[in-house]
N, C-alpha and C. Protein backbone atom coordinates (compact mmCIF):
# COMPACT_ATOMS: atom_id res chain seq x y z
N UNK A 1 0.85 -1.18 0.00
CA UNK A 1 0.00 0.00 0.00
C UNK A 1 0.90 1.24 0.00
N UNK A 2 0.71 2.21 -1.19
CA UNK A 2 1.59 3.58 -0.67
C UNK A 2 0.98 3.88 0.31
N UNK A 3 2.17 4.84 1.11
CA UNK A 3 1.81 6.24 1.75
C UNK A 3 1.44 7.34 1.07
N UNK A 4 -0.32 8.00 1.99
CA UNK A 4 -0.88 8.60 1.96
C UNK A 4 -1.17 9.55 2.74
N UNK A 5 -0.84 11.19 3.14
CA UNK A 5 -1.08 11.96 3.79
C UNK A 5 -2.94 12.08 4.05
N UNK A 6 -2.41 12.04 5.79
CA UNK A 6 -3.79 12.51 5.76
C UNK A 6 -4.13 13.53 7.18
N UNK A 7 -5.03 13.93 7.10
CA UNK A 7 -5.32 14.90 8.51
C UNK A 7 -6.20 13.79 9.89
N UNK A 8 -5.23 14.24 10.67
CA UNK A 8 -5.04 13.39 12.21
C UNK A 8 -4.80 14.29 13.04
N UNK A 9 -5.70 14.07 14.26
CA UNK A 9 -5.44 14.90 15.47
C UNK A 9 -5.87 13.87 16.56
N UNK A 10 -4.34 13.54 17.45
CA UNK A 10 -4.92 12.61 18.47
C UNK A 10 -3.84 13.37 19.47
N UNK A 11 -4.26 12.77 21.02
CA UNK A 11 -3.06 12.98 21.94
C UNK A 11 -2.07 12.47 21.83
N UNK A 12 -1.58 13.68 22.40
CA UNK A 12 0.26 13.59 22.35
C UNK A 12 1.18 13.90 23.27
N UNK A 13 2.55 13.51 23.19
CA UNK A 13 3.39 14.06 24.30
C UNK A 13 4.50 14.63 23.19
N UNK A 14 5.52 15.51 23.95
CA UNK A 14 6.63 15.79 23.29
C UNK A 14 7.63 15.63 23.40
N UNK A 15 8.37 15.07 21.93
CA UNK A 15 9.60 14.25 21.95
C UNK A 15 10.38 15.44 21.16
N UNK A 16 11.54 15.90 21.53
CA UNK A 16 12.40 16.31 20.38
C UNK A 16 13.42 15.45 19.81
N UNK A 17 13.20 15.71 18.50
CA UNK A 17 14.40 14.90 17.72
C UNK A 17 14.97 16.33 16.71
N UNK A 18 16.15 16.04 16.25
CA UNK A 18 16.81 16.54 14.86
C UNK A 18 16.77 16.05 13.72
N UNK A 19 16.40 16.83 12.98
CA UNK A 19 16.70 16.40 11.39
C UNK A 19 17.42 16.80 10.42
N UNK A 20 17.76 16.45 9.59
CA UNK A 20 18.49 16.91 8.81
C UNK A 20 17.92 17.95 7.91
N UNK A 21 19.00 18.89 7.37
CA UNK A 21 18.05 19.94 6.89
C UNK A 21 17.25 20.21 5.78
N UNK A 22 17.84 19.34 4.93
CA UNK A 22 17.46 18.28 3.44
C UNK A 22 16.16 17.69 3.66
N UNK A 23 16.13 17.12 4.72
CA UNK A 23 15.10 16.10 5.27
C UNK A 23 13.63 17.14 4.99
N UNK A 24 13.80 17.87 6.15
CA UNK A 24 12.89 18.93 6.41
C UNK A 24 12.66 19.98 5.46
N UNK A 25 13.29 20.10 4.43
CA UNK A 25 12.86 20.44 3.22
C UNK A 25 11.95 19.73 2.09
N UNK A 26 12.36 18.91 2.20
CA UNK A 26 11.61 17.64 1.39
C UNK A 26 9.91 17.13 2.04
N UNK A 27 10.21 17.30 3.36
CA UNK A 27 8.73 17.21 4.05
C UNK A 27 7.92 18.54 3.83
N UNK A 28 8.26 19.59 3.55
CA UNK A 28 7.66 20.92 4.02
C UNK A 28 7.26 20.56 2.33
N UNK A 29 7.87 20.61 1.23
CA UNK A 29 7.48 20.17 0.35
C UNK A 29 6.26 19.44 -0.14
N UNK A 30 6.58 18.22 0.16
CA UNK A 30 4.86 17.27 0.51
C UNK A 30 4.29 17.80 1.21
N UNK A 31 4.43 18.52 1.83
CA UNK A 31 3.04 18.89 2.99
C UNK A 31 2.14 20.04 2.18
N UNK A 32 2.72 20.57 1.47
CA UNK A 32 2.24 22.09 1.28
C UNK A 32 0.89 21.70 0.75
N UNK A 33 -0.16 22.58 0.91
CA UNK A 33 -1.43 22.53 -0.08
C UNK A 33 -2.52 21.14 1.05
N UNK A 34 -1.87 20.51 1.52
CA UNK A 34 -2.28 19.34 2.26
C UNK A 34 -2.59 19.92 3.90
N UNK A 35 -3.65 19.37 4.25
CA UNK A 35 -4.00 19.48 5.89
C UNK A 35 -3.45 18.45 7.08
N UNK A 36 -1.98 18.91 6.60
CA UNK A 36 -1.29 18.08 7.39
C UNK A 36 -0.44 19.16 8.22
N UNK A 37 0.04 18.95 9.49
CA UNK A 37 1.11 19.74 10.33
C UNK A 37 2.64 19.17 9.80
N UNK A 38 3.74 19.41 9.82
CA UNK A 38 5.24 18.60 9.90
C UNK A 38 4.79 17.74 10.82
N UNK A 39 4.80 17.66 12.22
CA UNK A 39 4.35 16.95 12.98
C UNK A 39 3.36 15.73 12.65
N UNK A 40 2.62 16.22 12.26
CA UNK A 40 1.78 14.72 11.54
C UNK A 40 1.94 14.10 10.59
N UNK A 41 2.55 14.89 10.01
CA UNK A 41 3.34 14.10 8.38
C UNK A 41 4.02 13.06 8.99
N UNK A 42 5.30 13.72 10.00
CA UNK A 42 6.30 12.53 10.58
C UNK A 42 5.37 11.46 11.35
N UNK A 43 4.53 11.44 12.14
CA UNK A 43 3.94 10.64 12.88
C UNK A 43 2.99 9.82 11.89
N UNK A 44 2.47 10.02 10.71
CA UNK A 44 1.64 9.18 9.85
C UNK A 44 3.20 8.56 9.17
N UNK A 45 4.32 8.90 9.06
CA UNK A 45 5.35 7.85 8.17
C UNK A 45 6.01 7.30 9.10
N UNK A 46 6.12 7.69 10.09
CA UNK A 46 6.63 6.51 11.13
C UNK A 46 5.91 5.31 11.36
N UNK A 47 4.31 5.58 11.22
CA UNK A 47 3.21 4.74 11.77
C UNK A 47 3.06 3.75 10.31
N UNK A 48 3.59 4.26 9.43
CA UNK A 48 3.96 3.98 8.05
C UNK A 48 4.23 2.48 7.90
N UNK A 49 6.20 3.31 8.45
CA UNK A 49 7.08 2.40 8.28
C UNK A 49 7.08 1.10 9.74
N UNK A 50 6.49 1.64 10.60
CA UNK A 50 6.13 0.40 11.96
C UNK A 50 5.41 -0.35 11.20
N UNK A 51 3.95 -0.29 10.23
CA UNK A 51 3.05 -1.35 10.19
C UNK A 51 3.45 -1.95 8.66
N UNK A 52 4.68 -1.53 8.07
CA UNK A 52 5.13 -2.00 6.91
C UNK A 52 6.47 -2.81 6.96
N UNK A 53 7.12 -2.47 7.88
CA UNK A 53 8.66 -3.26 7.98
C UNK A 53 8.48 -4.83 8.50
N UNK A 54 9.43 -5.49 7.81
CA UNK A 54 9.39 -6.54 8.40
C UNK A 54 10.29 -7.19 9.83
N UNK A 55 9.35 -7.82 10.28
CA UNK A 55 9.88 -7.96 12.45
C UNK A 55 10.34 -9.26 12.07
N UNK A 56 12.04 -9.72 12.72
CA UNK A 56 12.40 -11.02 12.93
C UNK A 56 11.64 -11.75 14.34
């Protein structure tokens, strides 16, 4: 199944991480025009890549 942006609002806590600055260009990119936050972009492709990777 691709990934598909979509608009999500659930509870949360806050984690900081870093990114690269490339990275965060490339997201702000996809996001634009879309009802998505950065924040939820990353949290829908993480939730992505958890229910797509394969577990030994």
């Amino acid at each position: 199944m691709a990934f598909q942006i979509k608009s999500d609002r659930k509870e949360t806590e806050t984690k900081s991480i870093r990114f690269p600055l490339d990275l965060i260009e490339k997201i702000e990119n996809v996001i634009k025009g879309n009802d998505v936050t950065f924040t939820g972009f990353v949290i829908q492709a993480c939730e992505y890549a958890l229910d797509n990777m394969d577990v030994n």
